[in-house]
C-alpha atoms as a PDB file:
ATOM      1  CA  UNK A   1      45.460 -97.057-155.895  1.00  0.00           C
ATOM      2  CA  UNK A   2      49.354 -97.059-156.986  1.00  0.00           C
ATOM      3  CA  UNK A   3      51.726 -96.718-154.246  1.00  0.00           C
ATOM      4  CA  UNK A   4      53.780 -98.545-150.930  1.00  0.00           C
ATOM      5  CA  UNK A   5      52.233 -98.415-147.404  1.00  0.00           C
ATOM      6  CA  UNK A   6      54.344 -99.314-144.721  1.00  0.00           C
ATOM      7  CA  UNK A   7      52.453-102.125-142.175  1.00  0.00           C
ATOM      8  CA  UNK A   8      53.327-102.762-139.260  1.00  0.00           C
ATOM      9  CA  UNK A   9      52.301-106.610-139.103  1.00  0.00           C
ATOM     10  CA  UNK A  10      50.697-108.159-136.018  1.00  0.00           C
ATOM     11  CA  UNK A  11      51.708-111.673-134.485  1.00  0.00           C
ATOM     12  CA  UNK A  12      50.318-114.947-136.247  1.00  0.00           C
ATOM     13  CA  UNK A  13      49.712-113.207-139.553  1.00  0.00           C
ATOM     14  CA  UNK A  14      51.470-114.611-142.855  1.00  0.00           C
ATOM     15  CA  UNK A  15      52.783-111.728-145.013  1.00  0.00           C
ATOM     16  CA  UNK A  16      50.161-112.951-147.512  1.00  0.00           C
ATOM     17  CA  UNK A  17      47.276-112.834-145.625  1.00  0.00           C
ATOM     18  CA  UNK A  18      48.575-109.229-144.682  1.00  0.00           C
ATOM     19  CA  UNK A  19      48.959-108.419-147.777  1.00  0.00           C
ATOM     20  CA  UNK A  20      45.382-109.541-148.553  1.00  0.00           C
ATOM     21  CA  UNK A  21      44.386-107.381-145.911  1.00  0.00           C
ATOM     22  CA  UNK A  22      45.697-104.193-147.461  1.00  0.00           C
ATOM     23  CA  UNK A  23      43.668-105.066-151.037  1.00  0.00           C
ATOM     24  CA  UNK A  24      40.315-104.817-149.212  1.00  0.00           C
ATOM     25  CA  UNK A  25      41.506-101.738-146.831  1.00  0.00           C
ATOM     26  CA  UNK A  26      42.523 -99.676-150.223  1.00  0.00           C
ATOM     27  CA  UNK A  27      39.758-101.302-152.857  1.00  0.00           C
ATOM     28  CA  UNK A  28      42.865-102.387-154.462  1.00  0.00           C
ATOM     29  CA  UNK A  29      43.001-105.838-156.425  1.00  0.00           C
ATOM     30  CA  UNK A  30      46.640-106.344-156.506  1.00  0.00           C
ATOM     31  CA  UNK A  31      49.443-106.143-153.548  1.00  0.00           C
ATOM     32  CA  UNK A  32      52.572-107.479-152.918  1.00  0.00           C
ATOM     33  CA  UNK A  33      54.709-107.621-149.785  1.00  0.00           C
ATOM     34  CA  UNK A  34      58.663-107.128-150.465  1.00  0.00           C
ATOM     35  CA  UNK A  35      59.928-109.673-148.408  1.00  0.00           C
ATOM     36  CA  UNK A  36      58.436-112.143-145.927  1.00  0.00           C
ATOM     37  CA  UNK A  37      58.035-111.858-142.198  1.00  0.00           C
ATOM     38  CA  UNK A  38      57.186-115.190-140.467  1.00  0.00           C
ATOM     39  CA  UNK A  39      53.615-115.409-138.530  1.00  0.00           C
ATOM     40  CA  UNK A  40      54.824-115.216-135.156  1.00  0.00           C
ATOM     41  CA  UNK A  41      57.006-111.911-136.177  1.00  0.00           C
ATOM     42  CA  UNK A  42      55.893-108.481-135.640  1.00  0.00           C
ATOM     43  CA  UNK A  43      57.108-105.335-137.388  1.00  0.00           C
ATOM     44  CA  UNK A  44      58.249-103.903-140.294  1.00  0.00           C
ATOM     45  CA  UNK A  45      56.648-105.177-143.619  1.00  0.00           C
ATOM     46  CA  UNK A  46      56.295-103.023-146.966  1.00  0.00           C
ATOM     47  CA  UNK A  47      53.423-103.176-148.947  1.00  0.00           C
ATOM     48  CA  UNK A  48      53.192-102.121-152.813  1.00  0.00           C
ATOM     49  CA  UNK A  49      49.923-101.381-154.077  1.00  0.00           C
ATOM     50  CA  UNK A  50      48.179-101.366-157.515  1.00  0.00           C
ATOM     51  CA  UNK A  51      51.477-100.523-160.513  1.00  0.00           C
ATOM     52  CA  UNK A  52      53.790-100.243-157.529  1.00  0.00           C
ATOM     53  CA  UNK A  53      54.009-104.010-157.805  1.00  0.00           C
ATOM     54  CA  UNK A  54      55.875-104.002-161.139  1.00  0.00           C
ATOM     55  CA  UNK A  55      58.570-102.352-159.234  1.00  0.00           C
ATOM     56  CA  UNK A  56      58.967-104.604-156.234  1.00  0.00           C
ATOM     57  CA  UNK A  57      62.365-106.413-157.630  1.00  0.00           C
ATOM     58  CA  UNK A  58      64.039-102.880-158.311  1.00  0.00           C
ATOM     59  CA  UNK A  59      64.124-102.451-154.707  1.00  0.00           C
ATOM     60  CA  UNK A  60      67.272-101.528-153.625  1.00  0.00           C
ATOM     61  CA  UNK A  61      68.579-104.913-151.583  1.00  0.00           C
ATOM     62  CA  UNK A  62      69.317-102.768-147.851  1.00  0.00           C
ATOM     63  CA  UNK A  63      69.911-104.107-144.392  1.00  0.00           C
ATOM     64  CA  UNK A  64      67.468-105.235-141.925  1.00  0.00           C
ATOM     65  CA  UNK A  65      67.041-104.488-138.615  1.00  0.00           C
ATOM     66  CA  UNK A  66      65.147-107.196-135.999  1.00  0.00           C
ATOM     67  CA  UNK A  67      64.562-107.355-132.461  1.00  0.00           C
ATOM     68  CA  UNK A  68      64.525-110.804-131.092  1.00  0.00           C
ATOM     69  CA  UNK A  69      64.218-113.017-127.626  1.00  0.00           C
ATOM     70  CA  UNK A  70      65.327-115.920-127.055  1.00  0.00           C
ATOM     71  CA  UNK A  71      65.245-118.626-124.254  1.00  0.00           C
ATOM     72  CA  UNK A  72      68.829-121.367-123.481  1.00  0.00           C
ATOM     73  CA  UNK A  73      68.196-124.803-122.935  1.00  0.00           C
ATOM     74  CA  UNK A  74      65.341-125.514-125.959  1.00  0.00           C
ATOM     75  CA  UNK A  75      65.694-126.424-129.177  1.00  0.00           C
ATOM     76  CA  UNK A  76      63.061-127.206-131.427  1.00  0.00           C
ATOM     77  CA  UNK A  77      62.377-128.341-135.139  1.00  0.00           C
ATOM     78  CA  UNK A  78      61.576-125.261-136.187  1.00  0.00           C
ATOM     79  CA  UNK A  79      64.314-122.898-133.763  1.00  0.00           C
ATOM     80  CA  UNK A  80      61.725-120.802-132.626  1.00  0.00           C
ATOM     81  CA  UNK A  81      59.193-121.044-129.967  1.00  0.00           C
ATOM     82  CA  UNK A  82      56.704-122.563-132.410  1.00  0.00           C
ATOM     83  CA  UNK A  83      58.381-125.531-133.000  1.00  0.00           C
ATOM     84  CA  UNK A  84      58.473-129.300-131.809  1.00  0.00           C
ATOM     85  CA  UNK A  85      60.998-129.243-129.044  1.00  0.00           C
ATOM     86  CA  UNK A  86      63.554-131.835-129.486  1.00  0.00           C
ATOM     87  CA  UNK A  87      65.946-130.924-126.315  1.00  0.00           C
ATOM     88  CA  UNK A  88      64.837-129.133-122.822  1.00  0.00           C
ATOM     89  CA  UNK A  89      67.111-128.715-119.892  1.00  0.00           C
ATOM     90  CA  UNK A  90      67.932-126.351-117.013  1.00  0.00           C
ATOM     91  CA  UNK A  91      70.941-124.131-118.018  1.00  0.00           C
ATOM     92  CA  UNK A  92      72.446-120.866-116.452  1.00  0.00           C
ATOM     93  CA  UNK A  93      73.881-118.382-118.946  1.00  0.00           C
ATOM     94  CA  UNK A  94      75.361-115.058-117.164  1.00  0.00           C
ATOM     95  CA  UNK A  95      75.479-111.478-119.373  1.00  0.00           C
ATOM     96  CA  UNK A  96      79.171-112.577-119.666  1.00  0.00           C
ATOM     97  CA  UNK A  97      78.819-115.902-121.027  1.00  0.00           C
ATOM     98  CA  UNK A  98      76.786-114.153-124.124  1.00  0.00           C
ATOM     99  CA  UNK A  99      79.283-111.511-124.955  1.00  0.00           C
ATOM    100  CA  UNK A 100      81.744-113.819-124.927  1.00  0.00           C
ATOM    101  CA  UNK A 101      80.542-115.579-128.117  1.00  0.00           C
ATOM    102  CA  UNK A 102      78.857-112.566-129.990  1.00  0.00           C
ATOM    103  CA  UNK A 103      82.045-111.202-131.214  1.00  0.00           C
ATOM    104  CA  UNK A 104      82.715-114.441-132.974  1.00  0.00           C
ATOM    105  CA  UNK A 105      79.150-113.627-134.539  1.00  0.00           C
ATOM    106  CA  UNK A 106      79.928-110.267-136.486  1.00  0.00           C
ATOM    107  CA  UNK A 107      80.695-109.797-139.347  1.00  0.00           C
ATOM    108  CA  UNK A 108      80.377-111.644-142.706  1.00  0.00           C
ATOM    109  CA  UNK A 109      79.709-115.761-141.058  1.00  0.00           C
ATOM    110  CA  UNK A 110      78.624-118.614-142.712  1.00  0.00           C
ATOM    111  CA  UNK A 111      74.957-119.909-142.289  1.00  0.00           C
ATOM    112  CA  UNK A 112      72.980-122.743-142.906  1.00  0.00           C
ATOM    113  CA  UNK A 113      69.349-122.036-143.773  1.00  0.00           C
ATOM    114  CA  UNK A 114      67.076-123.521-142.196  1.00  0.00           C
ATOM    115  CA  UNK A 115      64.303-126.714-143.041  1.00  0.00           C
ATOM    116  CA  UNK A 116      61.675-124.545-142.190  1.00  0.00           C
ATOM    117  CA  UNK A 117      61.937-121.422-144.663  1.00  0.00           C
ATOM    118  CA  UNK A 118      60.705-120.680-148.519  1.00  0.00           C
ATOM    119  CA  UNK A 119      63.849-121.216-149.966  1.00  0.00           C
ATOM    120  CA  UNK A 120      63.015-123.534-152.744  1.00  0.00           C
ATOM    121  CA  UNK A 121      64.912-126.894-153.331  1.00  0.00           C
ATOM    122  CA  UNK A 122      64.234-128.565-156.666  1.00  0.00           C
ATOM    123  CA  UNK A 123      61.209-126.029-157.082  1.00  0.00           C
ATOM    124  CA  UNK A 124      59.739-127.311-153.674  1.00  0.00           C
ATOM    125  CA  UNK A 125      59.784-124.970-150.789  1.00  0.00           C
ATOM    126  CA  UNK A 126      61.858-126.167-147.647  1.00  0.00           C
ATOM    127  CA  UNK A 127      59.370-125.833-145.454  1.00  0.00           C
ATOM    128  CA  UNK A 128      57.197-127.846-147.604  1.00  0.00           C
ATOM    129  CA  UNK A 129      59.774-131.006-147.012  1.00  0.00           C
ATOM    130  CA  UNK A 130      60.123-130.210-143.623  1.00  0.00           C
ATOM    131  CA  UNK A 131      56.288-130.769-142.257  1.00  0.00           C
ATOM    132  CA  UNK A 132      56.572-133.865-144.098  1.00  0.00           C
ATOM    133  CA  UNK A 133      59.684-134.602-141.944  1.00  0.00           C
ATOM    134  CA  UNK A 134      62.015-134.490-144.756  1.00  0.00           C
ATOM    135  CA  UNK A 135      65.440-132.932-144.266  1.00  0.00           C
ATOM    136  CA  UNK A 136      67.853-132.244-147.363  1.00  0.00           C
ATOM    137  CA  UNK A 137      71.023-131.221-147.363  1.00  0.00           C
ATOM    138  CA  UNK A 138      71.642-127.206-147.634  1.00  0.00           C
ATOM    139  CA  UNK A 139      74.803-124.884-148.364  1.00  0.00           C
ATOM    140  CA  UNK A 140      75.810-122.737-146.427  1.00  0.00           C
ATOM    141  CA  UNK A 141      75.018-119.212-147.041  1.00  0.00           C
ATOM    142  CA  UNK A 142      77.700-116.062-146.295  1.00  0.00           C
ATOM    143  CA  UNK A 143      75.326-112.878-144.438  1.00  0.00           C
ATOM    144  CA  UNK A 144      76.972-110.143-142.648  1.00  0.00           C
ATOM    145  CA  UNK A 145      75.911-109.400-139.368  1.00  0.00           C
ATOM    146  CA  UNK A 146      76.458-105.500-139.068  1.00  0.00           C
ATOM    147  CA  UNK A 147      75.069-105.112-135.815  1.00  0.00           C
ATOM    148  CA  UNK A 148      74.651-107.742-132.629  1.00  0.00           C
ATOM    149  CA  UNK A 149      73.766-106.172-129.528  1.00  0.00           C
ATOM    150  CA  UNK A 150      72.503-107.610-125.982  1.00  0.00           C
ATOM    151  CA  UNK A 151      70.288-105.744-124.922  1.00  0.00           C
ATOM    152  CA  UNK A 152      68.314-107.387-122.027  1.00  0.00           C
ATOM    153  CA  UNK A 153      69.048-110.323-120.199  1.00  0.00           C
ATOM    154  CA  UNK A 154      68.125-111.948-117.236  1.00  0.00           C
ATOM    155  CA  UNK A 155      64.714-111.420-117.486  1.00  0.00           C
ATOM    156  CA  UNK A 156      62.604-114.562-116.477  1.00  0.00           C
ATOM    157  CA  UNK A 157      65.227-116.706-118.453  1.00  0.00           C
ATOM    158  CA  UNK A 158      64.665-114.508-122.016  1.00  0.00           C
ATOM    159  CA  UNK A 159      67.446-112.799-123.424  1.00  0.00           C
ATOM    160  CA  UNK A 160      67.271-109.731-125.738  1.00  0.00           C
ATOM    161  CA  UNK A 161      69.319-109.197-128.489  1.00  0.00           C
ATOM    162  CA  UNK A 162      69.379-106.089-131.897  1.00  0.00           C
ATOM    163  CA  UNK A 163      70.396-107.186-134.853  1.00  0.00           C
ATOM    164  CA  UNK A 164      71.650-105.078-138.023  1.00  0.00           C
ATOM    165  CA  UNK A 165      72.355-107.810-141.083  1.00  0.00           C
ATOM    166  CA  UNK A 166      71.945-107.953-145.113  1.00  0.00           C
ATOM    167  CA  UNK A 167      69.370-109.303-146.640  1.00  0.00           C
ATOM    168  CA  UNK A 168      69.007-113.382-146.352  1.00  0.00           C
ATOM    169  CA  UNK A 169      69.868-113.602-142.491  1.00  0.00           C
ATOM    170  CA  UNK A 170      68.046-116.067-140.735  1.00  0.00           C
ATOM    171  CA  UNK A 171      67.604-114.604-137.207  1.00  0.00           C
ATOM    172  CA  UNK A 172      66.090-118.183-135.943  1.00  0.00           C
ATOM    173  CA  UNK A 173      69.468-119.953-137.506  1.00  0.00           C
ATOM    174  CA  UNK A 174      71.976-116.843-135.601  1.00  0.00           C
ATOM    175  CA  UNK A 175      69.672-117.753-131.759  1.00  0.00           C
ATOM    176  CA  UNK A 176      70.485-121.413-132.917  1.00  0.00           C
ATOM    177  CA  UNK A 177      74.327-121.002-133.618  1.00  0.00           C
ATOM    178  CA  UNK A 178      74.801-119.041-130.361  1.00  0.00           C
ATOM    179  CA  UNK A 179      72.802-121.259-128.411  1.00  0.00           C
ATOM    180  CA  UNK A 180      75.262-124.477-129.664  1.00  0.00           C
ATOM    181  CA  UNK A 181      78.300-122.084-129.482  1.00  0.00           C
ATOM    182  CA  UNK A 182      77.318-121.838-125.404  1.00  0.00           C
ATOM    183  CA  UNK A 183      76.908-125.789-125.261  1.00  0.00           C
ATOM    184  CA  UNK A 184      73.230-125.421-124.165  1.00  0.00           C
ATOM    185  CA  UNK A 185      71.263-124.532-127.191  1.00  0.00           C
ATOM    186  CA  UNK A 186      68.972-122.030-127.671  1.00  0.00           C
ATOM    187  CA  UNK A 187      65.327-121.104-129.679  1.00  0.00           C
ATOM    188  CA  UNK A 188      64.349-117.857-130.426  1.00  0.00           C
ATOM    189  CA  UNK A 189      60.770-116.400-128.563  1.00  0.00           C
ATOM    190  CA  UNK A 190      59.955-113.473-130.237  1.00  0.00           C
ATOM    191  CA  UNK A 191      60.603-111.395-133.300  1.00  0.00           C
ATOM    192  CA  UNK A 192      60.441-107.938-134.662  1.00  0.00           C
ATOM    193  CA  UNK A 193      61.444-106.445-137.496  1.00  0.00           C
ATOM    194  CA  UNK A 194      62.729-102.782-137.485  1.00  0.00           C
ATOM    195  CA  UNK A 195      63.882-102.216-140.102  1.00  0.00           C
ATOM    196  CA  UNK A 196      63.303-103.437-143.891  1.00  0.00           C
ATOM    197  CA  UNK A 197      64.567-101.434-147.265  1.00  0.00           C
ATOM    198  CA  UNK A 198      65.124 -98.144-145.435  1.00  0.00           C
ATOM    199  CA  UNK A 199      61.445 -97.916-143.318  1.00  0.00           C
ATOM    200  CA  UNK A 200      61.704 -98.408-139.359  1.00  0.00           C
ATOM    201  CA  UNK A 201      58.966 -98.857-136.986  1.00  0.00           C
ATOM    202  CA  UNK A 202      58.152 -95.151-136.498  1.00  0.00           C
ATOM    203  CA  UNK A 203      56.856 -95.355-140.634  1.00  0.00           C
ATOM    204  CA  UNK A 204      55.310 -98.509-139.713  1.00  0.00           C
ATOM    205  CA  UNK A 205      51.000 -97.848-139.165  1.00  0.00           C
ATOM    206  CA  UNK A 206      48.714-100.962-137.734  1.00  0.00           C
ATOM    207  CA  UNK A 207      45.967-102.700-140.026  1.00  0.00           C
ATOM    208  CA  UNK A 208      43.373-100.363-137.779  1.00  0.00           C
ATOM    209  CA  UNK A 209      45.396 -97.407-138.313  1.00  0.00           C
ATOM    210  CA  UNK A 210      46.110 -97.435-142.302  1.00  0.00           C
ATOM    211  CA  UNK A 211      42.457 -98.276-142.725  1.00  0.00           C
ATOM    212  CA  UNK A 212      42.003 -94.954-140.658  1.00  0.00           C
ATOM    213  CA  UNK A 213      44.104 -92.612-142.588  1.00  0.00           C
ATOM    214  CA  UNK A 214      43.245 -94.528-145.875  1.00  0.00           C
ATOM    215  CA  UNK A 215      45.008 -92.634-148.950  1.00  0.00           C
ATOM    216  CA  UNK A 216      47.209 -90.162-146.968  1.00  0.00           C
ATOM    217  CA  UNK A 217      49.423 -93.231-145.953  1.00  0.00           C
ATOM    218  CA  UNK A 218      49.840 -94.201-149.268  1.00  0.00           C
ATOM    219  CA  UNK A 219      53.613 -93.430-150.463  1.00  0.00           C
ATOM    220  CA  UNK A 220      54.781 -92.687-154.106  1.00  0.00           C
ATOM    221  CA  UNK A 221      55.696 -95.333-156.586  1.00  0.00           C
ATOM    222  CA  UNK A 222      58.987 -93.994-156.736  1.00  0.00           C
ATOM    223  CA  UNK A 223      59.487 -93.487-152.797  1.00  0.00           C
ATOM    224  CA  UNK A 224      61.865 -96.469-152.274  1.00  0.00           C
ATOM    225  CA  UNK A 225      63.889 -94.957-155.499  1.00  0.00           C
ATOM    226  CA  UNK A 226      65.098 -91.827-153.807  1.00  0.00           C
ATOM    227  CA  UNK A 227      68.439 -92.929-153.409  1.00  0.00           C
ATOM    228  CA  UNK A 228      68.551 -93.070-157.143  1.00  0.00           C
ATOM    229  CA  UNK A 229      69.657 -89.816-159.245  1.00  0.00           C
ATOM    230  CA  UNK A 230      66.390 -88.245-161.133  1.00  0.00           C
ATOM    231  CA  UNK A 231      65.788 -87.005-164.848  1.00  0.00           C
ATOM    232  CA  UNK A 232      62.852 -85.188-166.206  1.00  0.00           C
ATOM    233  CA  UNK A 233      62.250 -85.570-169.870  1.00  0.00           C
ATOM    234  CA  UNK A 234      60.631 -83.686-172.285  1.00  0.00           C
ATOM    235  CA  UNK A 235      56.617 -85.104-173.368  1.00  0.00           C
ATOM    236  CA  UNK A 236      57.775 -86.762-176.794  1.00  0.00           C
ATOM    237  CA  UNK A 237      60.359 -88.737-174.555  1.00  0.00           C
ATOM    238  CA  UNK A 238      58.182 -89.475-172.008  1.00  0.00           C
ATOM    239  CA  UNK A 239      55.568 -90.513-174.355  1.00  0.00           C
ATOM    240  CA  UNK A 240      58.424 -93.245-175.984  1.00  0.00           C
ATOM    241  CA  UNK A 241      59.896 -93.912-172.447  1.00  0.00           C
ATOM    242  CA  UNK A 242      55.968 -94.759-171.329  1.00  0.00           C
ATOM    243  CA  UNK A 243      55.733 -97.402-173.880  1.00  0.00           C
ATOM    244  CA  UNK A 244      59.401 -99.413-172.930  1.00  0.00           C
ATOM    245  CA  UNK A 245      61.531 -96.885-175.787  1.00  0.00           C
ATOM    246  CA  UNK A 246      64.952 -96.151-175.631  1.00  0.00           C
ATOM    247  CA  UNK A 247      66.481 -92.717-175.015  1.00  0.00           C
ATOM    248  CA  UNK A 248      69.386 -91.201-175.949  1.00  0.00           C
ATOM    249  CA  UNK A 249      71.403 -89.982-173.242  1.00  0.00           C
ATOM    250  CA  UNK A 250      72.530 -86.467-175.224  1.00  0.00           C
ATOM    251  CA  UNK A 251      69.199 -85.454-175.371  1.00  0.00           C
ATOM    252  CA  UNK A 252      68.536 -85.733-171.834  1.00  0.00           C
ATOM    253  CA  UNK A 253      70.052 -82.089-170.968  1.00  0.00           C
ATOM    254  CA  UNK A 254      71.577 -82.976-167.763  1.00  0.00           C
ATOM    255  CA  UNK A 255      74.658 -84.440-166.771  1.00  0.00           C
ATOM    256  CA  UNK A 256      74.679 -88.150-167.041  1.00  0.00           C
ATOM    257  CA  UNK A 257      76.262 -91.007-165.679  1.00  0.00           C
ATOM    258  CA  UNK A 258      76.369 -94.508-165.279  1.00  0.00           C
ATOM    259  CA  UNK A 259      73.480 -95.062-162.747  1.00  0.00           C
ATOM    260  CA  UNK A 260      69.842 -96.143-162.297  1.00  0.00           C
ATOM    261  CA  UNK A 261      67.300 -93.059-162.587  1.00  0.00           C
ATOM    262  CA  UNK A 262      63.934 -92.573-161.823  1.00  0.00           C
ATOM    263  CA  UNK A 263      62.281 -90.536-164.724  1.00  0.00           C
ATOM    264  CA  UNK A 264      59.780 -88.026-164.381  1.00  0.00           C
ATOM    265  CA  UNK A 265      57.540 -86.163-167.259  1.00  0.00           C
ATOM    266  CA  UNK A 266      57.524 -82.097-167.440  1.00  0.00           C
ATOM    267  CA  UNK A 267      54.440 -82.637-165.476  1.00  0.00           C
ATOM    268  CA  UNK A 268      57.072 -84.078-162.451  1.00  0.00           C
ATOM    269  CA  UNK A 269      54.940 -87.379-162.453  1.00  0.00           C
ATOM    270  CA  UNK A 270      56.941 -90.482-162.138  1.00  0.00           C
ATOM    271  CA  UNK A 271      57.283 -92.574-165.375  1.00  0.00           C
ATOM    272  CA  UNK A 272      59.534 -95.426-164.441  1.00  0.00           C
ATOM    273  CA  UNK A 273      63.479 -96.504-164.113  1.00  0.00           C
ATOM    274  CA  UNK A 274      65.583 -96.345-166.545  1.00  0.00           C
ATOM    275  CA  UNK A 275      69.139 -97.333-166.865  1.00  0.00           C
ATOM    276  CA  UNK A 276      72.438 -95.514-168.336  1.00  0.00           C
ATOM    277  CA  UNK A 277      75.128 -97.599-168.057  1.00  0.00           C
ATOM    278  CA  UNK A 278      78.959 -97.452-168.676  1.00  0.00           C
ATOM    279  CA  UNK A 279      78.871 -96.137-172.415  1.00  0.00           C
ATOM    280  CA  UNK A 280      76.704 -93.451-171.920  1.00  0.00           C
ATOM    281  CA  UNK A 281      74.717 -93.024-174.853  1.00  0.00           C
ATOM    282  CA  UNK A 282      71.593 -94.406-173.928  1.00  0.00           C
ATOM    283  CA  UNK A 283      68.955 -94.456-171.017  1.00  0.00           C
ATOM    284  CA  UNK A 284      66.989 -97.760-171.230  1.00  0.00           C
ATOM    285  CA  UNK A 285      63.506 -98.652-169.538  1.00  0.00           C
ATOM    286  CA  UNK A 286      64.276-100.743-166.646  1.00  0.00           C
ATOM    287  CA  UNK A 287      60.543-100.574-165.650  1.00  0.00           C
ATOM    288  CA  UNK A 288      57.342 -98.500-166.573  1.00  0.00           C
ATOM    289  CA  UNK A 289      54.245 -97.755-165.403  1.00  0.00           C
ATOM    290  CA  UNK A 290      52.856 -97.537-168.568  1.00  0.00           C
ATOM    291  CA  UNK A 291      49.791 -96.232-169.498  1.00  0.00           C
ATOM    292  CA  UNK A 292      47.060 -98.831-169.094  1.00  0.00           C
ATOM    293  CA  UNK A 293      44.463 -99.279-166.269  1.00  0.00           C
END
């Protein structure tokens, strides 16, 4: 089965086992998620299915949304909930102590990733090092946070906050900068994702309920393409584009220009992207399905 199904993942599940999950649910042998979700976080996770894995790098890199809690007064190794704590005190933070550091927040800001995440350092992950209690040194990475909303507090010492940011943030490393901003430190408690490359919760479907609706929750290969312009070609093209071939652009008969495409045959089924760029003359396979099994 070819396709992307949208899972909503349940807490303490890695994005590989979930992913697992989804090849016995559909019969299929191969799945990949398009971008990890810690265990402890909820939400949003894509799925590809079957050929739809070729096409997981050509998704279009789009914000991400994420509901999180967090608690003042703990840090830990990990800056979540999860973690070793390393500091624990009684603090009192007021709605107004909050908003008066999100603002410095927004925006494109420099962040350090942190030990425990699967950013690779000399082809070892970090969070390899870190169980071993090894901490390098890391650069800072720029994000832009879009969005930063509070949107509980005071509610048996959690705070609530919505966060809109590009791809990369590290919601656990944001909790932990406010937290030291306010002089008391904070971890974060919770986690959801709502939003990841253009699906929000209300695509999302439970393990239980995609193994319910089976195939009918199954979305096209080309699904997370449609902000991409289309092209249907004629059968001897799509015969050449099937097998990696080169176009030319003239013979396309449509107007061109310098863009991404998703290519269809006469029969409207999806072939692949291809590529025109700034000269114009040619469209080039960026990725096919191709025609084996």
């Amino acid at each position: 089965m070819n396709g992307f199904v949208i899972l909503n993942k349940g807490e303490g599940v890695t994005s590989f086992r979930a992913a697992a999950c989804l090849r016995r649910i559909f019969s299929e042998k191969k799945t990949g998620h398009t971008g990890t979700l810690d265990p402890m976080a909820t939400g949003v996770l894509p799925v590809a299915l079957g050929k739809a894995t070729r096409f997981i790098d050509f998704i279009p890199a789009t914000d991400k949304g994420y509901r999180a809690k967090l608690r003042f007064g703990i840090t830990t190794d990990t800056l979540d909930i999860t973690g070793k704590i390393l500091h624990k005190k009684d603090v009192k933070v007021s709605r107004e102590d909050i908003l008066g550091v999100l603002g410095s927040f927004s925006g494109e800001i420099m962040q350090l990733p942190p030990m425990y995440s699967a950013i690779s350092k000399d082809g070892v992950r970090l969070y390899e090092l870190a169980r071993q209690g090894i901490e390098v040194e890391r650069e800072k990475r720029a994000v832009n946070i879009k969005k930063l909303l509070l949107t509980e507090y005071e509610n048996d010492g959690e705070f609530q906050i919505d966060v809109l940011c590009s791809k990369g943030t590290y919601i656990r490393s944001l909790i932990s900068d406010i937290g030291e901003a306010l002089g008391t430190g904070a971890c974060m408690t919770e986690l959801q994702r709502t939003l990841s490359n253009g699906f929000t919760l209300n695509d999302a479907k439970t393990e239980e309920e995609l193994e319910k609706e089976g195939e009918s929750a199954v979305l096209g290969i080309d699904y997370p393409f449609m902000c991409y312009p289309s092209v249907k070609v004629t059968s001897p093209q799509a015969n050449r584009f099937r097998n990696g071939g080169e176009l030319s652009a003239d013979r396309l008969h449509t107007e061109i220009m310098p863009s991404v495409y998703r290519v269809y045959s006469p029969e409207n089924v999806f072939l692949g992207l291809g590529e025109i760029k700034e000269d114009k003359t040619t469209l080039w396979a960026k990725r096919v399905i191709g025609n084996e099994n």
